[in-house]
Protein backbone atom coordinates (compact mmCIF):
# COMPACT_ATOMS: atom_id res chain seq x y z
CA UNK A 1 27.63 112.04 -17.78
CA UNK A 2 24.64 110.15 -19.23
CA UNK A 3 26.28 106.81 -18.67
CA UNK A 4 26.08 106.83 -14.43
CA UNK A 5 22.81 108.09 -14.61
CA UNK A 6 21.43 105.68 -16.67
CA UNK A 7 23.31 103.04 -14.99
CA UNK A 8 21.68 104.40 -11.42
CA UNK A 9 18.20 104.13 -12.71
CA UNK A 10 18.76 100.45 -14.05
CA UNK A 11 20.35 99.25 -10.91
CA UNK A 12 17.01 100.95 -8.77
CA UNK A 13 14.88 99.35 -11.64
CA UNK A 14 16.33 95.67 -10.54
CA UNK A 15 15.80 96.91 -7.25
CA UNK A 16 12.20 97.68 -7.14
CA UNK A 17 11.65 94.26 -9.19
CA UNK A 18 13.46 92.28 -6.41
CA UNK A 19 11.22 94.14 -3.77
CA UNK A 20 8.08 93.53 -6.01
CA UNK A 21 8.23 90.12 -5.91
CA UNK A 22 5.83 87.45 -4.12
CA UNK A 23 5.50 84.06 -3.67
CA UNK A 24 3.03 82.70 -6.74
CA UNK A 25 2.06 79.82 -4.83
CA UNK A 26 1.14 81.39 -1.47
CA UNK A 27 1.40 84.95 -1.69
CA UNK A 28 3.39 85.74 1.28
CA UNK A 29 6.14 88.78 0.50
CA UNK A 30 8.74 86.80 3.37
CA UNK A 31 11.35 85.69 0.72
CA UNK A 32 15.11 84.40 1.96
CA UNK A 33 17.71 83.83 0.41
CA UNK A 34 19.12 80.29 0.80
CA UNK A 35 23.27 79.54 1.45
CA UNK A 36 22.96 78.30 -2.44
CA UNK A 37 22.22 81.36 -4.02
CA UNK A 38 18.39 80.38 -4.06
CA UNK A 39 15.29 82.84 -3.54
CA UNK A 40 12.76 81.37 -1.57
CA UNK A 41 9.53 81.35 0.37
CA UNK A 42 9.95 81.35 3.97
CA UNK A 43 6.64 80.35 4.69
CA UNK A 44 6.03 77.33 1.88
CA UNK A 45 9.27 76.28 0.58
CA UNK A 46 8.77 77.21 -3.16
CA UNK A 47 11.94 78.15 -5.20
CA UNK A 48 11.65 81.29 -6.82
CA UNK A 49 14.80 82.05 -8.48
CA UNK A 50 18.10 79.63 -8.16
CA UNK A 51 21.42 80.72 -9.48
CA UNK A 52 23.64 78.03 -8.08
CA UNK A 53 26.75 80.14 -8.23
CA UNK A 54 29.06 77.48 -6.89
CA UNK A 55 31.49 79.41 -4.71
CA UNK A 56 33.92 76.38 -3.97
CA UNK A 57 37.40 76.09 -5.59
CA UNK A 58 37.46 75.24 -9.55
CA UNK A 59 39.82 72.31 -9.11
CA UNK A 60 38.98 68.81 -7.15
CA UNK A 61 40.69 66.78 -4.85
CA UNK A 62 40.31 63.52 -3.49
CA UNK A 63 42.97 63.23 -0.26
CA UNK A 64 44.52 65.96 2.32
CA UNK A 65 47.86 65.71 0.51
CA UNK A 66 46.02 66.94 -2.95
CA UNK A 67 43.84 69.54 -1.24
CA UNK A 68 47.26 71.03 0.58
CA UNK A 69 49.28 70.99 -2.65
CA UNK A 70 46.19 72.75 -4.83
CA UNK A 71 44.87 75.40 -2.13
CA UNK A 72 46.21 78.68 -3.75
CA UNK A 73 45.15 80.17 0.23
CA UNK A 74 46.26 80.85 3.46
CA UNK A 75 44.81 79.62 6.31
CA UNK A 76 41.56 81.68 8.21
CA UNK A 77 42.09 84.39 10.37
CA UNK A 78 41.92 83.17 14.16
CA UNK A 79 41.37 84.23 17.44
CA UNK A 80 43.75 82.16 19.15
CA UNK A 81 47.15 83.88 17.71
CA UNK A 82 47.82 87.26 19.07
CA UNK A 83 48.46 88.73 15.79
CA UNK A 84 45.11 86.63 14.24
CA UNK A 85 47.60 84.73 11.52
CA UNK A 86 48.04 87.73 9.75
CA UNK A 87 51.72 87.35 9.93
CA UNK A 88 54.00 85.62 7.48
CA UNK A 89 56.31 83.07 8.84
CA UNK A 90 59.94 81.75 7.79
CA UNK A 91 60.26 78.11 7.25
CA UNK A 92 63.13 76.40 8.67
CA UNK A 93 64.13 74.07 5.64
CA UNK A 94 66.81 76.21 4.68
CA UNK A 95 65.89 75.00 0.87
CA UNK A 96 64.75 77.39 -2.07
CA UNK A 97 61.69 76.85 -4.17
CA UNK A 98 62.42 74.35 -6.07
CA UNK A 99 63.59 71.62 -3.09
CA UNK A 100 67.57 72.46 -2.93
CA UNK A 101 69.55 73.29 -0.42
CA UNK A 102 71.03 76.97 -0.12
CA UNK A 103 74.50 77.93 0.34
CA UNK A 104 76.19 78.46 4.03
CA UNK A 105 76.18 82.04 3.74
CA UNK A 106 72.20 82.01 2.35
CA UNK A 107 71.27 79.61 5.73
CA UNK A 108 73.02 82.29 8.07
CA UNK A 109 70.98 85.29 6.43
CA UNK A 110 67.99 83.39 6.72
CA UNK A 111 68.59 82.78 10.63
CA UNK A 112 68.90 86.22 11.49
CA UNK A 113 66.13 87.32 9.34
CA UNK A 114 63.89 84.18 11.11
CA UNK A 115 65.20 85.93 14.61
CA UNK A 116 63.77 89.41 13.83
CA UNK A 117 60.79 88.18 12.23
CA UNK A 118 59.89 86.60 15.86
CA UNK A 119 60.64 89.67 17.55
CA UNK A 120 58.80 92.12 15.39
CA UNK A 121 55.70 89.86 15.61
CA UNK A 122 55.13 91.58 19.36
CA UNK A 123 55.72 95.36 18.69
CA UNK A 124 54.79 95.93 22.75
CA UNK A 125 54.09 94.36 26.04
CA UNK A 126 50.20 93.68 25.18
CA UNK A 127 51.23 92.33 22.71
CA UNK A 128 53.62 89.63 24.48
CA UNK A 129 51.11 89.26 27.12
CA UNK A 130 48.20 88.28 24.65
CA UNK A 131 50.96 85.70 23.04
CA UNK A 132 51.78 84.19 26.26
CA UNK A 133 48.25 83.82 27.53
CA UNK A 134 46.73 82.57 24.21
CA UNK A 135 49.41 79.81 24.09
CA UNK A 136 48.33 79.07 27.68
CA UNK A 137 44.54 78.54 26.51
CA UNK A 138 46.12 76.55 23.70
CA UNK A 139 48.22 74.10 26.07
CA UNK A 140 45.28 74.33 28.51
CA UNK A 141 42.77 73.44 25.73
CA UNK A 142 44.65 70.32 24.38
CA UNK A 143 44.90 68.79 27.96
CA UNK A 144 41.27 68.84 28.55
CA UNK A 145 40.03 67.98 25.36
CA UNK A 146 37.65 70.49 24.45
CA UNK A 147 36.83 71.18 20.89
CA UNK A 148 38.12 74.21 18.73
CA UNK A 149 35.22 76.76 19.37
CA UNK A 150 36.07 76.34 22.97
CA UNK A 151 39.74 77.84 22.47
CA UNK A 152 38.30 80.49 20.15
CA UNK A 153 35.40 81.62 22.17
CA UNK A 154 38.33 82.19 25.16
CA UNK A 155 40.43 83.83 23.29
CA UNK A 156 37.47 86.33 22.61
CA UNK A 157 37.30 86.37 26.04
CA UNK A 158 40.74 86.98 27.26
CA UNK A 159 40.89 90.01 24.51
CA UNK A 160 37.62 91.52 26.08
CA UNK A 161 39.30 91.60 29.10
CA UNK A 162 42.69 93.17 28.30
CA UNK A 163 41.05 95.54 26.11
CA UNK A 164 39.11 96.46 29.57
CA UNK A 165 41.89 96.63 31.20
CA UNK A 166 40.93 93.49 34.17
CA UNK A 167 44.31 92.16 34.00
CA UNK A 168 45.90 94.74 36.11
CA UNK A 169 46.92 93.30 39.40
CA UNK A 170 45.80 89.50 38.38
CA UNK A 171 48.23 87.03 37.02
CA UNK A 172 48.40 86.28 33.35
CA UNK A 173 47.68 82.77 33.87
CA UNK A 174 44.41 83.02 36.30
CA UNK A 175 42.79 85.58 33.66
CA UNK A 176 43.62 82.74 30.93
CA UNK A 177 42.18 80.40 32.45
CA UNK A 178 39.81 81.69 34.18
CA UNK A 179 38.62 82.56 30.35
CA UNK A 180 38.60 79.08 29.22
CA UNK A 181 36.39 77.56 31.97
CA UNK A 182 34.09 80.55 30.85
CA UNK A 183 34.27 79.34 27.34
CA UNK A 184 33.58 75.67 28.50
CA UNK A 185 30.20 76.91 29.99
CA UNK A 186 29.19 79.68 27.33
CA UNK A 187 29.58 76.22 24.79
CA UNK A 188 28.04 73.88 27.07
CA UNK A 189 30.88 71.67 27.09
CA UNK A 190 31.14 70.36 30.99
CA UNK A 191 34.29 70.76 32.49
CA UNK A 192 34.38 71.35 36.03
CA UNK A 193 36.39 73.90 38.29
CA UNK A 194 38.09 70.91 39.48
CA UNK A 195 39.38 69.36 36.31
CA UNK A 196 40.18 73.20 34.63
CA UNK A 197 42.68 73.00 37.81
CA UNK A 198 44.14 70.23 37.02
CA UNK A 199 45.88 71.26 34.03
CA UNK A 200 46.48 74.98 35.41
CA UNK A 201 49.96 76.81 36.68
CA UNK A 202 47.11 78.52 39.41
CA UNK A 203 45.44 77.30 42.49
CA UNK A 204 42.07 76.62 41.91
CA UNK A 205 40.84 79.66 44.49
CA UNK A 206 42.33 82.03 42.34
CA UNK A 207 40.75 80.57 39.37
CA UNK A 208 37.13 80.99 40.84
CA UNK A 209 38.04 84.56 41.99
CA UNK A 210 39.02 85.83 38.98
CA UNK A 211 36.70 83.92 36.86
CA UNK A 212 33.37 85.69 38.80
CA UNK A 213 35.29 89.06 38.67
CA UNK A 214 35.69 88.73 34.90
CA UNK A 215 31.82 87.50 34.56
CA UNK A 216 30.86 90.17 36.42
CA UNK A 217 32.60 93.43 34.49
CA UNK A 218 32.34 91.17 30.88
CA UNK A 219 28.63 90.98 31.35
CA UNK A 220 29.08 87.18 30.56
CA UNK A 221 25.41 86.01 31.60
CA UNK A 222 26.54 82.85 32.31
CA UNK A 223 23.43 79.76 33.34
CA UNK A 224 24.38 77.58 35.86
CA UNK A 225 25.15 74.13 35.23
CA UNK A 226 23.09 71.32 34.54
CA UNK A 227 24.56 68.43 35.76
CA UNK A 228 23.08 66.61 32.81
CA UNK A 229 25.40 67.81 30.82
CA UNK A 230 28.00 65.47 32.59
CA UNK A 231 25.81 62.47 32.26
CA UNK A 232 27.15 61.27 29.15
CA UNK A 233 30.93 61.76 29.77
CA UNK A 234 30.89 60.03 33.14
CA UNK A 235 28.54 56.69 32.33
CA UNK A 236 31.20 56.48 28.62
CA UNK A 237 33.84 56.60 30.99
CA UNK A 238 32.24 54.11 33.86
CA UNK A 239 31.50 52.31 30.82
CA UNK A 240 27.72 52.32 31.65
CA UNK A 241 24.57 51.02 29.11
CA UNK A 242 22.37 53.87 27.49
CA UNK A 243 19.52 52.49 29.67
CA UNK A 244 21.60 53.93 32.44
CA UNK A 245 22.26 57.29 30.89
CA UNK A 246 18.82 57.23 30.31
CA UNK A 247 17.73 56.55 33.69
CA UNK A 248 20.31 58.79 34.95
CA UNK A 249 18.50 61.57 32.96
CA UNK A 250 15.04 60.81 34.68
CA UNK A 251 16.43 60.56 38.36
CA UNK A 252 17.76 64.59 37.37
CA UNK A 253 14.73 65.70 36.20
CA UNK A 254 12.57 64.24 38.97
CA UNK A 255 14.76 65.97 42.20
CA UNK A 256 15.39 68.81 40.31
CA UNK A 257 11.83 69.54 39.81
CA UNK A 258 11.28 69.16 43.51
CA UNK A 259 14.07 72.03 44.31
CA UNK A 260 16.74 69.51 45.22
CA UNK A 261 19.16 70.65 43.09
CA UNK A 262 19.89 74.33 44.66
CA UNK A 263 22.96 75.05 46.35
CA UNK A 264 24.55 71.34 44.97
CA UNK A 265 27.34 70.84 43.28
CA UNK A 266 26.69 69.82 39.71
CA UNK A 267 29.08 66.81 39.59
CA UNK A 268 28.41 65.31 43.12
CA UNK A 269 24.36 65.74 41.74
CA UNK A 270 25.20 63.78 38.96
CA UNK A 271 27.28 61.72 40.23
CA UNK A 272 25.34 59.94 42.88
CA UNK A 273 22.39 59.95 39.68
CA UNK A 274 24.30 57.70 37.88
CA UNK A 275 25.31 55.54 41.18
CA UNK A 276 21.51 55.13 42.10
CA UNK A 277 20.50 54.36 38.32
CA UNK A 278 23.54 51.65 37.95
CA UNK A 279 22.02 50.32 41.07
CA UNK A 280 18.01 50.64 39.56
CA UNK A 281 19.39 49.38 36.16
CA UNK A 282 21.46 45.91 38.04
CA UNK A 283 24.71 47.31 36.76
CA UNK A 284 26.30 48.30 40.36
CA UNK A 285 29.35 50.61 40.10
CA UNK A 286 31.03 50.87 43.62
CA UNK A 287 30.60 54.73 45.20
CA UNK A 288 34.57 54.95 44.84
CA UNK A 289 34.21 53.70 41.47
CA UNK A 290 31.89 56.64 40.29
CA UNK A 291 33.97 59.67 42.73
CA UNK A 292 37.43 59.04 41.04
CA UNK A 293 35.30 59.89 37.78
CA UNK A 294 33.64 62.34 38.91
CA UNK A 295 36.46 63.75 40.80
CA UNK A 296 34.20 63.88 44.50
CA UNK A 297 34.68 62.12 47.31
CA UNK A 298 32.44 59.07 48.41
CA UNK A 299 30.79 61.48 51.12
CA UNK A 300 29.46 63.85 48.63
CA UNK A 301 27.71 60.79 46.59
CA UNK A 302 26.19 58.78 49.70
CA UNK A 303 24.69 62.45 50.52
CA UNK A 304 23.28 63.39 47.23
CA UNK A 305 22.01 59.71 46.88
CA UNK A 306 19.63 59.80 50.24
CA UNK A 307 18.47 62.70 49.12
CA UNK A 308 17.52 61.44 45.81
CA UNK A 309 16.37 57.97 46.70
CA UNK A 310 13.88 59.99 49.51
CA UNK A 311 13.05 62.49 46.73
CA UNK A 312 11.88 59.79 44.56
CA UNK A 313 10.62 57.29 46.99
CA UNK A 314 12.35 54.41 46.79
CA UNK A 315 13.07 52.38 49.79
């Protein structure tokens, strides 16, 4: 019985050492501990202790192919599968482990047992619905371009709100989507309503509906948008100089201060930005030229623009 004990009052002796201890150079007791296995001072930098305990694989590789072939791991648990990758999965080679093929009767076995393995991978109907609607965000996702934390952060999204139970009497397909134009604006990545309804099986009134009833109950806090966020995307697109962008950026700024950009649509704003900097900058785009970008009509830009040309005084 001595042997716990003793090992108790050792392990609180390392403790109260490790809580003891100050920076030497400036004092100050707020010490951090660094990604590297470092102790350090928050407030001047000095390394205190360093164990570099390198927490990488032993073995090295130099291409895809090696890293693949000497990973001894499966891949990360995900958000954007219904069962999180947890599940194994049957490969369809219908060869053994060393490379040969298997007999006729083997390759039948393995068929039905690929068959059942599918179907027990939804044990119930929330199960199937959060399979169909993730592989919606996923086809959604890959139309529109948006990076990987997009997909994930709407598949949190989507599971918030079937755990919640706000699917009832909305279709599968306007709650999915509806969750991935949330995702786009929790990230900051700019992708209007318009464009999100492009690449949807929904109308695009739905989609607004049932996106600001999920906000809403989720508790989402969503900002509005800056239309600076577009800025980049549509001059790369028009093909535009960075003095543009740039002067884009300033034209924003300016009306916005001066409570012009309340109540406007975020792409039209920009939009007609970039039109009246092209124009500033001597690198005219035509008004049609910037709407089929920007996905507004030529109305909406010669609006926003005499607004912004009288904001800013330009004649």
């Amino acid at each position: 019985m001595a042997g716990p004990t003793r090992q108790r009052q050792r392990s609180s002796e390392t403790e109260s050492e490790t809580e003891s201890v100050g920076c030497p150079e400036c004092e100050s007791d707020s010490l951090v501990q660094s990604g590297e296995g470092e102790l350090m001072c928050d407030d001047c930098g000095l390394i205190i202790e360093e164990s570099n305990i390198d927490r990488g694989p032993e073995w090295r590789a130099f291409n895809h192919s090696e890293r693949q072939s000497k990973s001894r791991v499966g891949a990360p648990t995900t958000q954007t599968m219904h069962d999180k990758g947890l599940t194994t999965q049957i490969d369809w080679k219908d060869k053994d482990a060393y490379g040969r093929s298997i007999s006729s009767e083997k390759r039948s076995q393995m068929h039905r047992l690929r068959k059942w393995q599918e179907r027990i991978r939804t044990k119930d109907a929330g199960e199937r619905n959060l399979q169909f609607a993730l592989s919606e965000i996923d086809r959604m996702s890959s139309a529109l371009g948006v990076p990987r934390s997009v997909r994930e952060v709407a598949s949190v999204i989507y599971r918030r709100a079937l755990k919640d139970d706000l699917i009832r009497g909305r279709s599968i397909e306007g709650v999915a989507t509806s969750a991935l134009y949330a995702a786009c604006r929790q990230e900051g990545i700019p992708r209007s309503l318009d464009e999100v309804a492009e690449v949807a099986r929904v109308e695009q009134k739905e989609i607004g509906r049932t996106y600001r009833y999920i906000a809403q109950e989720l508790s989402l806090g969503l900002e509005p948008v800056d239309p600076v966020q577009y800025v980049p995307r549509f001059c790369s697109e028009l093909e535009l100089s960075e003095e543009v962008e740039q002067k884009t950026r300033e034209i924003i700024e300016v009306t916005a201060e001066k409570g012009m950009l309340s109540g406007k649509s975020p792409t039209g704003y920009a939009a007609a930005a970039i039109y009246a900097a092209s124009l500033l900058c001597n690198e005219k785009k035509t008004q049609r030229e910037v709407a089929n970008v920007a996905q507004v009509t030529e109305v909406t830009i010669r609006n926003r623009y005499q607004e912004q040309i009288e904001a800013l005084d330009i004649h």
